[in-house]
PDB file of N, CA and C in Angstrom:
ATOM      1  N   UNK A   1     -44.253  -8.266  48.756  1.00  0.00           N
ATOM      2  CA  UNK A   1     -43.955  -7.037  48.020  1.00  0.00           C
ATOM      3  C   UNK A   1     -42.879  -7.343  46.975  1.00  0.00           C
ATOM      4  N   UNK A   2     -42.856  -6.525  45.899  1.00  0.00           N
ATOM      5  CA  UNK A   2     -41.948  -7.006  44.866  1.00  0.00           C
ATOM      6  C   UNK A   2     -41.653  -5.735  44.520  1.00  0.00           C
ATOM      7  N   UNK A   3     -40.822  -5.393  43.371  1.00  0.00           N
ATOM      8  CA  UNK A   3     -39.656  -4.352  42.887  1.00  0.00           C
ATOM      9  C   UNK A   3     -39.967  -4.700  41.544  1.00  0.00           C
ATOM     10  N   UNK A   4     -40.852  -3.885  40.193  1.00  0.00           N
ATOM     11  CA  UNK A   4     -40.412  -4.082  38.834  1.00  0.00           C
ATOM     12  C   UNK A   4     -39.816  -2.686  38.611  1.00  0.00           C
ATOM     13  N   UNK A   5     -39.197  -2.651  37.555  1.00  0.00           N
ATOM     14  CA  UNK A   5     -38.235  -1.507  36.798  1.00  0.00           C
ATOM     15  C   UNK A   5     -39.117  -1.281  35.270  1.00  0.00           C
ATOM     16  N   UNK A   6     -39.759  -0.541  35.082  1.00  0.00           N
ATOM     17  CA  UNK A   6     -41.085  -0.105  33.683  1.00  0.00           C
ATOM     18  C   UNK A   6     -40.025   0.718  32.835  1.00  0.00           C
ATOM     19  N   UNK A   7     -39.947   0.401  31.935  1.00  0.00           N
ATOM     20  CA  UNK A   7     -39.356   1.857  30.941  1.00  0.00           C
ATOM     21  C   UNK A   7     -40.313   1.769  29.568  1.00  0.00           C
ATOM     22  N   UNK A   8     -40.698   3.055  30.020  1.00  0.00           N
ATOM     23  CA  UNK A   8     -42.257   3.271  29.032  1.00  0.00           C
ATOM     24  C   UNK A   8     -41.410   4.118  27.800  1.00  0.00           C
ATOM     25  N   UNK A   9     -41.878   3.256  26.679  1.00  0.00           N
ATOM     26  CA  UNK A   9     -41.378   4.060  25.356  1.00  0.00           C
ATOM     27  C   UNK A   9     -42.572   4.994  24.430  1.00  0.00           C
ATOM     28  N   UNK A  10     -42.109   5.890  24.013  1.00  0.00           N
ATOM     29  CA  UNK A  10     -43.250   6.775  23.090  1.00  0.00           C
ATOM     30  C   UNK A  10     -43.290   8.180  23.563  1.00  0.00           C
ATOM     31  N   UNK A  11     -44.492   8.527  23.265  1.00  0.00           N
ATOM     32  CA  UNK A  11     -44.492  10.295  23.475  1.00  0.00           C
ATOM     33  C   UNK A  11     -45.332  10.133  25.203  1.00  0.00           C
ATOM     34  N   UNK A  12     -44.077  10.485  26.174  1.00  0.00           N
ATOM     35  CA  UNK A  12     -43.684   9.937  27.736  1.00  0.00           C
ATOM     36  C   UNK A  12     -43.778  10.994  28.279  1.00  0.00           C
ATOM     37  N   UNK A  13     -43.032  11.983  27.487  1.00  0.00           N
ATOM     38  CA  UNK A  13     -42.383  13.185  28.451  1.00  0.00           C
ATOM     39  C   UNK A  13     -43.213  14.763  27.464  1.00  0.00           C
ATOM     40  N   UNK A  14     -43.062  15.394  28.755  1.00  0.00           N
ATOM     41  CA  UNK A  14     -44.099  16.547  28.230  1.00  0.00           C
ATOM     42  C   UNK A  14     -45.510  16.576  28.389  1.00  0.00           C
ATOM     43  N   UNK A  15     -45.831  15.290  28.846  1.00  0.00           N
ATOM     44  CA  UNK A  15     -47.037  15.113  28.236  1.00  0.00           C
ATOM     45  C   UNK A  15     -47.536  14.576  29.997  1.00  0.00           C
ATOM     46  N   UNK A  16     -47.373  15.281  31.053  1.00  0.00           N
ATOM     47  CA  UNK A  16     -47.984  14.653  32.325  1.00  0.00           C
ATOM     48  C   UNK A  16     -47.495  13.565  33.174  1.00  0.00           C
ATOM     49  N   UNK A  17     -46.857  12.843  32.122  1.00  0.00           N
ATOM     50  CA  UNK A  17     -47.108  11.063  32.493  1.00  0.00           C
ATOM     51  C   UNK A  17     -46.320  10.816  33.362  1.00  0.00           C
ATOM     52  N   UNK A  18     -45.328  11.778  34.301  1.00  0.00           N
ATOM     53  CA  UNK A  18     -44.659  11.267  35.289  1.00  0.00           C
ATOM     54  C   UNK A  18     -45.531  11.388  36.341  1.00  0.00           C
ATOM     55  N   UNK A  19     -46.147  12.312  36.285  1.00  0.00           N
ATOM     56  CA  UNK A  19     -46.666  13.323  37.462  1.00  0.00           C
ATOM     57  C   UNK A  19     -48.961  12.508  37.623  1.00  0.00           C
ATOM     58  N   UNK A  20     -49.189  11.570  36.493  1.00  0.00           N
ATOM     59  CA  UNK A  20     -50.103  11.193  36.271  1.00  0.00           C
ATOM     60  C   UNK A  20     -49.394   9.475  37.317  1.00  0.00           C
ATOM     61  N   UNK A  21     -48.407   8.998  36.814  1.00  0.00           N
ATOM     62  CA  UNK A  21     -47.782   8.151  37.154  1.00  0.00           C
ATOM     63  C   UNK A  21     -47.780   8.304  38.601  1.00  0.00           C
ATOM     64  N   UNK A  22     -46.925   8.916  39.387  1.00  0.00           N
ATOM     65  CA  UNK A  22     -46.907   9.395  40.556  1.00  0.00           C
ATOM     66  C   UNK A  22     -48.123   8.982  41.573  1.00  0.00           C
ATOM     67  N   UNK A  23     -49.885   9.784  40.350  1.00  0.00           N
ATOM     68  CA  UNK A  23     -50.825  10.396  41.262  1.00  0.00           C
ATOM     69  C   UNK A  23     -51.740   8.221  41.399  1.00  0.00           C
ATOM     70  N   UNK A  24     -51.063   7.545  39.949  1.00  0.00           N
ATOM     71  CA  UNK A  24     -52.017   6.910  40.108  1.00  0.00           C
ATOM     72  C   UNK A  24     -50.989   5.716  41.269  1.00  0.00           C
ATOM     73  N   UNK A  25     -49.896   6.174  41.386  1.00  0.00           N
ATOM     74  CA  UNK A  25     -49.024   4.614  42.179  1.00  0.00           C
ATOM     75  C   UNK A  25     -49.060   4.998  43.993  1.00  0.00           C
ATOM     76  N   UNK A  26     -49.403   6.346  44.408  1.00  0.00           N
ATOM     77  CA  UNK A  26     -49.733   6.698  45.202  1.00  0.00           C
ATOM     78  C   UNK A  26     -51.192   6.439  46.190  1.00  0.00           C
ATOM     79  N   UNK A  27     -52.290   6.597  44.873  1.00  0.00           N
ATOM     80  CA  UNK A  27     -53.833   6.370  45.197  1.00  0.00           C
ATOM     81  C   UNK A  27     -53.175   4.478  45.232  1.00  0.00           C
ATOM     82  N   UNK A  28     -52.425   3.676  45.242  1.00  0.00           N
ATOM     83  CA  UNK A  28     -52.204   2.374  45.111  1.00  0.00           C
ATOM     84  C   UNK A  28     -51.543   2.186  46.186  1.00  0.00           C
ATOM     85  N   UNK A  29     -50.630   3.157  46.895  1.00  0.00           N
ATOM     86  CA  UNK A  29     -50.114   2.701  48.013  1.00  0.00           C
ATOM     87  C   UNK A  29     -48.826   2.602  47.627  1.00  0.00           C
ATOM     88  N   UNK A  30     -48.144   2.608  46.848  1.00  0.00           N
ATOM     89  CA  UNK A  30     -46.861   1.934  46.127  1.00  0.00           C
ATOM     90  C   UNK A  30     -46.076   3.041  46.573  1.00  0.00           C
ATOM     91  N   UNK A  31     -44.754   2.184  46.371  1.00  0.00           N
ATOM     92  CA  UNK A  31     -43.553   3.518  46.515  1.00  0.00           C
ATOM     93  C   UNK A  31     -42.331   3.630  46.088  1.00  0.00           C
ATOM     94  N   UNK A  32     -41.740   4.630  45.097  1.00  0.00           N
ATOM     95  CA  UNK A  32     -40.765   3.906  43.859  1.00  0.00           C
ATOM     96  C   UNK A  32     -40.847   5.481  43.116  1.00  0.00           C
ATOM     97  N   UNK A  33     -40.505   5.449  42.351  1.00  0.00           N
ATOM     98  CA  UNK A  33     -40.075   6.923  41.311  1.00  0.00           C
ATOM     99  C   UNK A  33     -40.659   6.608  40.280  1.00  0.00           C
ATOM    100  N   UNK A  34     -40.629   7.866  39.028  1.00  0.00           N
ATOM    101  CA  UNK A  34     -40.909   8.251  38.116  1.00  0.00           C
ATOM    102  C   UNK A  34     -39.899   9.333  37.008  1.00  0.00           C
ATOM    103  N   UNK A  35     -38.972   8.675  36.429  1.00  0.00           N
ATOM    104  CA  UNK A  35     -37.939   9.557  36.349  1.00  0.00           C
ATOM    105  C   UNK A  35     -37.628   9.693  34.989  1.00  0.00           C
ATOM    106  N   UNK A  36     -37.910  10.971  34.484  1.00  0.00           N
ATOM    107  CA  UNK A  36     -37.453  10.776  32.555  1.00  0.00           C
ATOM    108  C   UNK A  36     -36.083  10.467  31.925  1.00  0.00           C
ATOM    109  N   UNK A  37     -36.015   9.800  31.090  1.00  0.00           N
ATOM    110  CA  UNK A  37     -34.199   8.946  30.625  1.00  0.00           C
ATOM    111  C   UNK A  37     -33.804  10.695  29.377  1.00  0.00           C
ATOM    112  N   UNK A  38     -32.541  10.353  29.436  1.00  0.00           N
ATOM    113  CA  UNK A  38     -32.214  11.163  28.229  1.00  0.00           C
ATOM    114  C   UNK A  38     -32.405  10.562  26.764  1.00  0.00           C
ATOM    115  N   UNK A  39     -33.114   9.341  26.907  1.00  0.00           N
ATOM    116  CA  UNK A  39     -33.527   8.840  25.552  1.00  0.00           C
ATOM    117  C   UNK A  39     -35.014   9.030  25.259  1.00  0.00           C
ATOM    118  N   UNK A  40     -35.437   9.631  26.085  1.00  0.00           N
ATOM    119  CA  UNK A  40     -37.001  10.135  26.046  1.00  0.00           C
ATOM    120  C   UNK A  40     -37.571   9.246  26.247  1.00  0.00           C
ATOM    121  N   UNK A  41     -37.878   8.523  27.034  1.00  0.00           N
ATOM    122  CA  UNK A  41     -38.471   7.181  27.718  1.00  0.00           C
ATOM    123  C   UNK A  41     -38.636   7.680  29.455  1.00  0.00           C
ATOM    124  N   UNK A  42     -39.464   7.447  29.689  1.00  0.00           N
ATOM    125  CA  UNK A  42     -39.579   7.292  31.104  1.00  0.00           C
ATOM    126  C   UNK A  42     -39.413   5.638  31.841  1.00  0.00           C
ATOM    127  N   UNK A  43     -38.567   5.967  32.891  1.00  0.00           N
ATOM    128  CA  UNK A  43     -38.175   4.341  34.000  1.00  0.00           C
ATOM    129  C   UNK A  43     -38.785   5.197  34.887  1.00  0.00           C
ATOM    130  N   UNK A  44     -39.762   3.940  35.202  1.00  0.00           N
ATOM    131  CA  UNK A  44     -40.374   3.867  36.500  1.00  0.00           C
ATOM    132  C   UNK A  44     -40.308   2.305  37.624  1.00  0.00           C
ATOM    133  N   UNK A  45     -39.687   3.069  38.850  1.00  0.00           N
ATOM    134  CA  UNK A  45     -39.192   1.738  39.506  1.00  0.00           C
ATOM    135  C   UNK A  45     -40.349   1.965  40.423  1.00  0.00           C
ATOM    136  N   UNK A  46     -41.061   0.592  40.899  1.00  0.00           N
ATOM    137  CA  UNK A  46     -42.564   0.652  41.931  1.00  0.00           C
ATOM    138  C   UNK A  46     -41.849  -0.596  42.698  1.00  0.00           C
ATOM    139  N   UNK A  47     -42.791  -0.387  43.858  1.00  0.00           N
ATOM    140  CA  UNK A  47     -42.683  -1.779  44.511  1.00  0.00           C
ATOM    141  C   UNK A  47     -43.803  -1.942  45.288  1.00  0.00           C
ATOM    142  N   UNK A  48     -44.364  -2.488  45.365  1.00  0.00           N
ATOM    143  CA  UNK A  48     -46.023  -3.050  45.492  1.00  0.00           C
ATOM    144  C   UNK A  48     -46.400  -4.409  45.442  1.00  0.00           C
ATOM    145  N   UNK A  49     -47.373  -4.985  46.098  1.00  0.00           N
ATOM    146  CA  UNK A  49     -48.138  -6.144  45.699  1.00  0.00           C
ATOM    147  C   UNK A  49     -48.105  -6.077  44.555  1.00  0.00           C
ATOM    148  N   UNK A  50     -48.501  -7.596  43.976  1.00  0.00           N
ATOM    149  CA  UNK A  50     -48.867  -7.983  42.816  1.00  0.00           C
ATOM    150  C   UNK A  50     -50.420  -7.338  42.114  1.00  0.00           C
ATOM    151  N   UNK A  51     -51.142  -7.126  42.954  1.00  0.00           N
ATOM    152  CA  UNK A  51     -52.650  -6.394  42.718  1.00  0.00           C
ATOM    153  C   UNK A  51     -52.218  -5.015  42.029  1.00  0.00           C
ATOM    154  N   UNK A  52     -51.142  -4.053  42.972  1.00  0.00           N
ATOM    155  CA  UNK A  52     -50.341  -2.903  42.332  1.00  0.00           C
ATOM    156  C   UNK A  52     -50.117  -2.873  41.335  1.00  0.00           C
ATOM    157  N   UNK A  53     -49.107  -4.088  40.929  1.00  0.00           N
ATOM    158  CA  UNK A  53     -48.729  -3.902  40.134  1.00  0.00           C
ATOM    159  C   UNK A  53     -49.011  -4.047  38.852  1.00  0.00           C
ATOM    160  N   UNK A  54     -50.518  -4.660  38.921  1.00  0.00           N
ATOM    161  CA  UNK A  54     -51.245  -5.050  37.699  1.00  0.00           C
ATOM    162  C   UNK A  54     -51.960  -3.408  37.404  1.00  0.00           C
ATOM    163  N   UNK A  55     -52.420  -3.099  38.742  1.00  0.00           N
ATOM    164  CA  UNK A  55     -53.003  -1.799  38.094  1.00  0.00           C
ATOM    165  C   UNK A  55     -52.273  -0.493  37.606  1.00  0.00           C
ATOM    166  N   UNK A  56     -51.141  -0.441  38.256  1.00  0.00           N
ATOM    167  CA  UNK A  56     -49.830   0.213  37.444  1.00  0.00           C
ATOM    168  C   UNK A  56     -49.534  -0.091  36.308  1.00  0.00           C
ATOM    169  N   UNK A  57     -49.362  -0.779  35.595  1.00  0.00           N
ATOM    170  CA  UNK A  57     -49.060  -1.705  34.492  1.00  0.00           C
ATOM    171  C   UNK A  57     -50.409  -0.989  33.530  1.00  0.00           C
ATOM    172  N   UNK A  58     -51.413  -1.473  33.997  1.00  0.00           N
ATOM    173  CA  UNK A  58     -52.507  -0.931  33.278  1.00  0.00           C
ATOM    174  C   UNK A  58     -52.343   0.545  32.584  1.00  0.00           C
ATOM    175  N   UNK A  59     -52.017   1.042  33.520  1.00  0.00           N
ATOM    176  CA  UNK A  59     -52.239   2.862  33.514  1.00  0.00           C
ATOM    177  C   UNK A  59     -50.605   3.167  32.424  1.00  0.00           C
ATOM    178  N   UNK A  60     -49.833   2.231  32.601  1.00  0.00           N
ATOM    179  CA  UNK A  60     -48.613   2.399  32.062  1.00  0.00           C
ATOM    180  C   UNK A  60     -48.307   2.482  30.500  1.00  0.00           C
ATOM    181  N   UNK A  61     -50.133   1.200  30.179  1.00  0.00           N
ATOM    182  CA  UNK A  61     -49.520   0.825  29.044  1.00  0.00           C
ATOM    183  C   UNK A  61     -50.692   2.197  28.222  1.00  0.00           C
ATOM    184  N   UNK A  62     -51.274   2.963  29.062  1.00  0.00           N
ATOM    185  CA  UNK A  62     -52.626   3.899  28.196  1.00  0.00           C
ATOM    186  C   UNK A  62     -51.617   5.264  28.626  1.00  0.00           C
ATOM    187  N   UNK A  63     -51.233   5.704  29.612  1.00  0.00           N
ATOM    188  CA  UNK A  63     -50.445   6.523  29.718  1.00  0.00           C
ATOM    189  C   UNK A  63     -51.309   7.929  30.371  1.00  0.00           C
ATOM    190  N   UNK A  64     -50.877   9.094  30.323  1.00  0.00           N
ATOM    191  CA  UNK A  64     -51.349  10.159  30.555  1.00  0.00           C
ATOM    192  C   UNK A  64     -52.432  10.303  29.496  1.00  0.00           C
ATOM    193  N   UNK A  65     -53.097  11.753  29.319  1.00  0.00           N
ATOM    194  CA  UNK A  65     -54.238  12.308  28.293  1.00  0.00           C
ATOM    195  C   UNK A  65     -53.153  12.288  26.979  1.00  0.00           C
ATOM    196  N   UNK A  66     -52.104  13.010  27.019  1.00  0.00           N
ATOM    197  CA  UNK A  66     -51.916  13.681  25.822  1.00  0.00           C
ATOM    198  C   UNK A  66     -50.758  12.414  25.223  1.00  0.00           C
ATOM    199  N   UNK A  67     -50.433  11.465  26.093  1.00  0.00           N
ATOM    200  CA  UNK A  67     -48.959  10.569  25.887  1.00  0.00           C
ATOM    201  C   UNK A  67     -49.732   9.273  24.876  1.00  0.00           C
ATOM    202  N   UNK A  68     -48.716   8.992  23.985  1.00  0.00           N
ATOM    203  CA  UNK A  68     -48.963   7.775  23.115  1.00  0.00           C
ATOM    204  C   UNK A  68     -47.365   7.423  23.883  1.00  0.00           C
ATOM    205  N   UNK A  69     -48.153   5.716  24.182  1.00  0.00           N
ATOM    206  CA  UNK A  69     -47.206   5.126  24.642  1.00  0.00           C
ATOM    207  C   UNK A  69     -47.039   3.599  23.584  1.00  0.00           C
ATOM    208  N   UNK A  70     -46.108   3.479  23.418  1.00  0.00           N
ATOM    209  CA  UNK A  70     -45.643   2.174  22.748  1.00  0.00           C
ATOM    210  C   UNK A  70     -45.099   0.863  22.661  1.00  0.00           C
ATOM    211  N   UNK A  71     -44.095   0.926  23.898  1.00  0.00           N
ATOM    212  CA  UNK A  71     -44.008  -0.229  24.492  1.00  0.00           C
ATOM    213  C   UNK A  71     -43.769   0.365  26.025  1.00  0.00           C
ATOM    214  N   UNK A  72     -43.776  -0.853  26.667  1.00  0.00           N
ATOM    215  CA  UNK A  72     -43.565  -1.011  28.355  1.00  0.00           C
ATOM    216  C   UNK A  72     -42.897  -2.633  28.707  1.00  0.00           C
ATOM    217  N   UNK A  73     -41.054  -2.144  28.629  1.00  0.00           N
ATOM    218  CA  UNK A  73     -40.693  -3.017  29.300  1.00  0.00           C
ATOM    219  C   UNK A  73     -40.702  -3.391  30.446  1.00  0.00           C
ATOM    220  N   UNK A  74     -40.788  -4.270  30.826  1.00  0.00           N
ATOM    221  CA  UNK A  74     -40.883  -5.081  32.224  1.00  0.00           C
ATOM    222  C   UNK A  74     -39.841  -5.864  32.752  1.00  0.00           C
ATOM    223  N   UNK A  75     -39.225  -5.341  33.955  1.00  0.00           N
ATOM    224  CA  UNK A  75     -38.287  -5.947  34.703  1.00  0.00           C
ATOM    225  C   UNK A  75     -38.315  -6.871  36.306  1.00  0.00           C
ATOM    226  N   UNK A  76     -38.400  -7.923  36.559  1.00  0.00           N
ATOM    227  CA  UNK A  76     -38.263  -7.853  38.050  1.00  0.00           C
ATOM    228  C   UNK A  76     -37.321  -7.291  38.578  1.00  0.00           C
ATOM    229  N   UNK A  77     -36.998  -6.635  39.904  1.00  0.00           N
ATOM    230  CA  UNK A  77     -35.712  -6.090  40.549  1.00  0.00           C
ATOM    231  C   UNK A  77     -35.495  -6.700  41.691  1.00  0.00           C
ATOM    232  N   UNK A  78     -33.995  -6.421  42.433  1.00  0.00           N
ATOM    233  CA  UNK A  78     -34.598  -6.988  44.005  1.00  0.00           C
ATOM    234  C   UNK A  78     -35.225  -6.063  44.759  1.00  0.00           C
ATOM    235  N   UNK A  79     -35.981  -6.786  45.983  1.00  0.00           N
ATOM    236  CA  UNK A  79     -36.732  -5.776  46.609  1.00  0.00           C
ATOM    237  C   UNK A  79     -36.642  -4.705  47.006  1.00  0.00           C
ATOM    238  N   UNK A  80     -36.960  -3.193  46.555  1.00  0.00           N
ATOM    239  CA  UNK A  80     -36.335  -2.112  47.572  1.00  0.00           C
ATOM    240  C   UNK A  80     -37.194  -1.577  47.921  1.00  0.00           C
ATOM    241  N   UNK A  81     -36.908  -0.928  49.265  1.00  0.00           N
ATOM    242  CA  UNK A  81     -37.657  -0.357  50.005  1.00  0.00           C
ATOM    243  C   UNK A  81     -37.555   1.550  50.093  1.00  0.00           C
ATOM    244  N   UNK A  82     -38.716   2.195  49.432  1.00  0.00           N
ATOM    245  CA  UNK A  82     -38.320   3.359  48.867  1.00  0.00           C
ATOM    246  C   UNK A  82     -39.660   4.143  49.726  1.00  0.00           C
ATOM    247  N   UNK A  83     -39.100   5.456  50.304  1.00  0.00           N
ATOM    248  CA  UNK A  83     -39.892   6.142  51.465  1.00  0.00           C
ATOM    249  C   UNK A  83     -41.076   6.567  51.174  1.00  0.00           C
ATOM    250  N   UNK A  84     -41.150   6.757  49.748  1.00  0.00           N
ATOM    251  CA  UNK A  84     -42.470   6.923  48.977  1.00  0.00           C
ATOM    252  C   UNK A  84     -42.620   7.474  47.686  1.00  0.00           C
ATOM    253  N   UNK A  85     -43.011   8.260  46.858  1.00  0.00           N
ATOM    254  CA  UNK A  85     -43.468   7.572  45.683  1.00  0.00           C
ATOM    255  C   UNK A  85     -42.898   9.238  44.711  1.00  0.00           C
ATOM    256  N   UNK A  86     -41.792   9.874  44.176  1.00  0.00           N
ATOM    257  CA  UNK A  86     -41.303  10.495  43.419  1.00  0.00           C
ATOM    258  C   UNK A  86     -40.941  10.964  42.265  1.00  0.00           C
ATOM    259  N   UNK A  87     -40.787  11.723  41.187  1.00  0.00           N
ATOM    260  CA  UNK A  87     -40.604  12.349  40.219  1.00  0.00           C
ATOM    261  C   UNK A  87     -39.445  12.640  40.261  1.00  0.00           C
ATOM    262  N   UNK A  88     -38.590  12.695  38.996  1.00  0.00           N
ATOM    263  CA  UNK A  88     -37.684  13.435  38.660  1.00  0.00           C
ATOM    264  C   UNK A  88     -37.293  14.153  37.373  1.00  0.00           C
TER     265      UNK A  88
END
């Protein structure tokens, strides 16, 4: 299991993508947050297999229906162990 830290840049917020985020890291098993920045970026911390985390990643970089997303930084973290899978 591993820990990345995502901070998705573009039109993030308003637009579903925490709560789309959430539905798709959940149907994955994963467990980690979804939390909007005051710079209008969403950080999303997961921790999942590597299989996870490719398909997270996927969904990260297309985003919700209505979200244009633009970049998606990528962090490793150390491992944490998080009760399951949240919004903020």
């Amino acid at each position: 299991m591993k820990t990345y830290k995502y901070i998705v840049t573009g039109k993030v917020q308003g637009v579903w993508f925490r709560k789309n985020t959430k539905q798709i890291a959940v149907q994955l098993g994963m467990t980690g947050y979804a939390n909007n920045l005051v710079t209008g970026q969403v950080k999303v911390m997961a921790t999942g297999t590597d299989e996870q985390h490719k398909e997270l990643k996927d969904f990260l970089h297309v985003g919700s229906e209505n979200a244009e997303v633009q970049t998606v930084e990528i962090e490793e973290m150390p491992q944490t162990s998080f009760e399951d899978f949240t919004t903020g």
